[in-house]
Protein backbone atom coordinates (compact mmCIF):
# COMPACT_ATOMS: atom_id res chain seq x y z
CA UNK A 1 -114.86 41.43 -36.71
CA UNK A 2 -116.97 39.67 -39.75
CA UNK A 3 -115.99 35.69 -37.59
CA UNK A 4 -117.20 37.47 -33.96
CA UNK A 5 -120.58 38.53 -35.32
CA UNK A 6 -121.21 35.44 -36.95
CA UNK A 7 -123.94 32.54 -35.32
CA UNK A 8 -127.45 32.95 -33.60
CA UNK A 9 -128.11 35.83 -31.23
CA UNK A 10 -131.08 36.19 -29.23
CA UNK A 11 -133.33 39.37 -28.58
CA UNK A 12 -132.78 40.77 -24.92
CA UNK A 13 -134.44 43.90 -25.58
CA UNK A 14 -136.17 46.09 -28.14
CA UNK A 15 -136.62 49.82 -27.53
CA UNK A 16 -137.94 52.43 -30.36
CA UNK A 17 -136.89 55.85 -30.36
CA UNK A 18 -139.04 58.80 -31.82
CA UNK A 19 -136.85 61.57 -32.97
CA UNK A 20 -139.19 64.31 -32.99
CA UNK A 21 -140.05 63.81 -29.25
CA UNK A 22 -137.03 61.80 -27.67
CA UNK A 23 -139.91 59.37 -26.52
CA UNK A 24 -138.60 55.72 -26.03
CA UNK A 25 -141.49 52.80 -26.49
CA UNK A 26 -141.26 49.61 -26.50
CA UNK A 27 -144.11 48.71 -29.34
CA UNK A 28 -143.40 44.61 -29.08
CA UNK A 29 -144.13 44.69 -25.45
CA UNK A 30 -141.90 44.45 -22.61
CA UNK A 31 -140.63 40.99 -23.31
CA UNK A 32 -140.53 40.11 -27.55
CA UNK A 33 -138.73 37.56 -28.73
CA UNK A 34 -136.49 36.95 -31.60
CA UNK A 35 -133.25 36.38 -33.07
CA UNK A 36 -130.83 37.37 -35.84
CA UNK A 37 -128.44 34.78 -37.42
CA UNK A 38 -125.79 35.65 -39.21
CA UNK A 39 -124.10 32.57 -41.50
CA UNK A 40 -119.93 32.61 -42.60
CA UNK A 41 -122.13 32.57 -45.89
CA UNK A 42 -123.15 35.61 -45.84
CA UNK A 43 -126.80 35.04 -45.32
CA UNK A 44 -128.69 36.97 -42.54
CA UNK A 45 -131.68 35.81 -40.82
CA UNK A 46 -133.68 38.19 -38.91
CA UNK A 47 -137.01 37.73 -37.08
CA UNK A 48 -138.76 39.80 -34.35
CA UNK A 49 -141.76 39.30 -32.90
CA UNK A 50 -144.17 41.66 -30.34
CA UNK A 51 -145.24 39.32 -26.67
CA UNK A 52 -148.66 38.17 -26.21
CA UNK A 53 -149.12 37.19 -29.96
CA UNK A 54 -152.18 35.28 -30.78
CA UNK A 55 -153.72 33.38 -33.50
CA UNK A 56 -156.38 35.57 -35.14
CA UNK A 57 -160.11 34.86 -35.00
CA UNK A 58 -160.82 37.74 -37.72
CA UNK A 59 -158.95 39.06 -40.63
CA UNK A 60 -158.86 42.38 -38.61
CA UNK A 61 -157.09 40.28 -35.97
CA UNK A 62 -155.26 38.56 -38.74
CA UNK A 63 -154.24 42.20 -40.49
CA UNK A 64 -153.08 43.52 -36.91
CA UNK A 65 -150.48 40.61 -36.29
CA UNK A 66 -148.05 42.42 -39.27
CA UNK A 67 -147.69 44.80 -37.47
CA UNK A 68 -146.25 42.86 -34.09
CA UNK A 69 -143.85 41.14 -35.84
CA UNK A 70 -140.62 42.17 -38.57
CA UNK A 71 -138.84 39.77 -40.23
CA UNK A 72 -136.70 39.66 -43.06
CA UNK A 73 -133.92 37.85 -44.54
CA UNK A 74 -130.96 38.33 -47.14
CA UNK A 75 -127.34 38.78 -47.82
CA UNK A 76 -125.38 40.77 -45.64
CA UNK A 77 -121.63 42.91 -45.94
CA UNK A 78 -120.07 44.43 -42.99
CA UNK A 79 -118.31 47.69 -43.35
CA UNK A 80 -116.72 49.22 -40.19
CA UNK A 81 -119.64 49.41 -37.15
CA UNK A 82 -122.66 48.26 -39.68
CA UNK A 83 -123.77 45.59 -41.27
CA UNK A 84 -125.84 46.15 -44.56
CA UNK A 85 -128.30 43.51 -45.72
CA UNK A 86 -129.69 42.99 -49.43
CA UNK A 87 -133.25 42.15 -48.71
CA UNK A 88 -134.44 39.04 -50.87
CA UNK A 89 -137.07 38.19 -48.44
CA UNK A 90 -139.65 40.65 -46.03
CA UNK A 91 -142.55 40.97 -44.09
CA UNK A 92 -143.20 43.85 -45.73
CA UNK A 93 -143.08 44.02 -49.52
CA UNK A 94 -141.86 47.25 -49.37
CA UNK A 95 -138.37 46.69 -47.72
CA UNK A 96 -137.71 43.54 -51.02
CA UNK A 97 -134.89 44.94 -52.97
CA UNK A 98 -133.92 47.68 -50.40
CA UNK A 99 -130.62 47.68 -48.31
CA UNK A 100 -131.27 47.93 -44.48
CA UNK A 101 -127.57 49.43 -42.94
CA UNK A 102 -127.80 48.63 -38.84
CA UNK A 103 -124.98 49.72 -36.89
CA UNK A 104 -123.44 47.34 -34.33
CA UNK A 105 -121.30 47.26 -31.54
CA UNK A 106 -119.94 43.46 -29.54
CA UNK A 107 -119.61 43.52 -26.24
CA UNK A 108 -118.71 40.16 -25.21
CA UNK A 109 -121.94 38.41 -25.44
CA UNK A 110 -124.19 40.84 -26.27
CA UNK A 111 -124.90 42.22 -29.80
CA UNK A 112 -125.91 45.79 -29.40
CA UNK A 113 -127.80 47.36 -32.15
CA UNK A 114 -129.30 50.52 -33.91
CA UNK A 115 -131.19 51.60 -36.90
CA UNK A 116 -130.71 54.39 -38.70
CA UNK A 117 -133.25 57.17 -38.34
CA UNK A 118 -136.14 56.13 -40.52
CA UNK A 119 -140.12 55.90 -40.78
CA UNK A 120 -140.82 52.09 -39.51
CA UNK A 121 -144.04 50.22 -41.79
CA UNK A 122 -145.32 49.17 -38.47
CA UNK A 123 -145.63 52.70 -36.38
CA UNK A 124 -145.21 54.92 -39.66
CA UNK A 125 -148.03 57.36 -37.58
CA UNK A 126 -144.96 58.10 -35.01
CA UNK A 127 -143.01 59.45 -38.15
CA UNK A 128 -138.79 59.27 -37.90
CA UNK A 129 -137.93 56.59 -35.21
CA UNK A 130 -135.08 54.66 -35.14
CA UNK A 131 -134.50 50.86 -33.07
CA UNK A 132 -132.19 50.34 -30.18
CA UNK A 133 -132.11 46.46 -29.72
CA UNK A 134 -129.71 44.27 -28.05
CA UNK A 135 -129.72 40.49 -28.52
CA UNK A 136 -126.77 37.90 -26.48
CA UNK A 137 -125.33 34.97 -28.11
CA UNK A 138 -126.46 31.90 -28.06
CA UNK A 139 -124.56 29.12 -26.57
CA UNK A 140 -126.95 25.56 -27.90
């Protein structure tokens, strides 16, 4: 399992789930982009970001853009269906030091993933949500 998840994968799709309603969103738009790379290191690599961004032309603007993007990076272990990063690096301060667990599933080329249930920095209003997200492999 831990030589078939590694390399670059490419977001397909990004889907948020709110648990108190069942209501699936899709906060980055219908078409984000992204990718999560995973090195024989043990290094992951992980970078999301909502469609239609634009530079900003205020710091309003400029504060808004955290919140269409996540991206963090750090070591990783796999144990059974999940992978479990050590975050060195964040987009949000908050998540530095934490362990993120995602659980994963392979299906030839696509990388299908979810979050545990958890209040997300960037829709914390929406309270316990969790992220459905499938990414395929890249080939070049």
């Amino acid at each position: 399992m831990l030589s078939s998840v590694h390399g670059a994968w490419q977001l397909m799709s990004y889907l948020v789930e709110v648990k108190s309603t069942g209501e699936r969103l899709t906060p980055m738009g219908e078409h984000p982009s992204g990718y999560v790379i995973f090195t024989p290191e043990g290094r992951l690599s992980f970078t999301l970001a909502a469609e239609g961004r634009h530079a900003a032309e205020s710091t309003e603007q400029n504060a808004a853009l955290l919140n269409s993007m996540i991206a963090y990076t750090g070591t990783y272990r796999l144990e059974d269906n999940r992978w479990i990063t050590h975050v060195d690096v964040a987009w949000n301060p908050e998540w530095v030091g934490t362990e993120q667990t995602r659980y994963f599933s392979i299906d030839g080329d696509l990388l299908k993933v979810s979050t545990p249930w958890r209040v997300m920095p960037n829709w914390a209003e929406k309270g316990l949500s969790r992220s459905i997200v499938t990414f395929r492999r890249c080939r070049n």
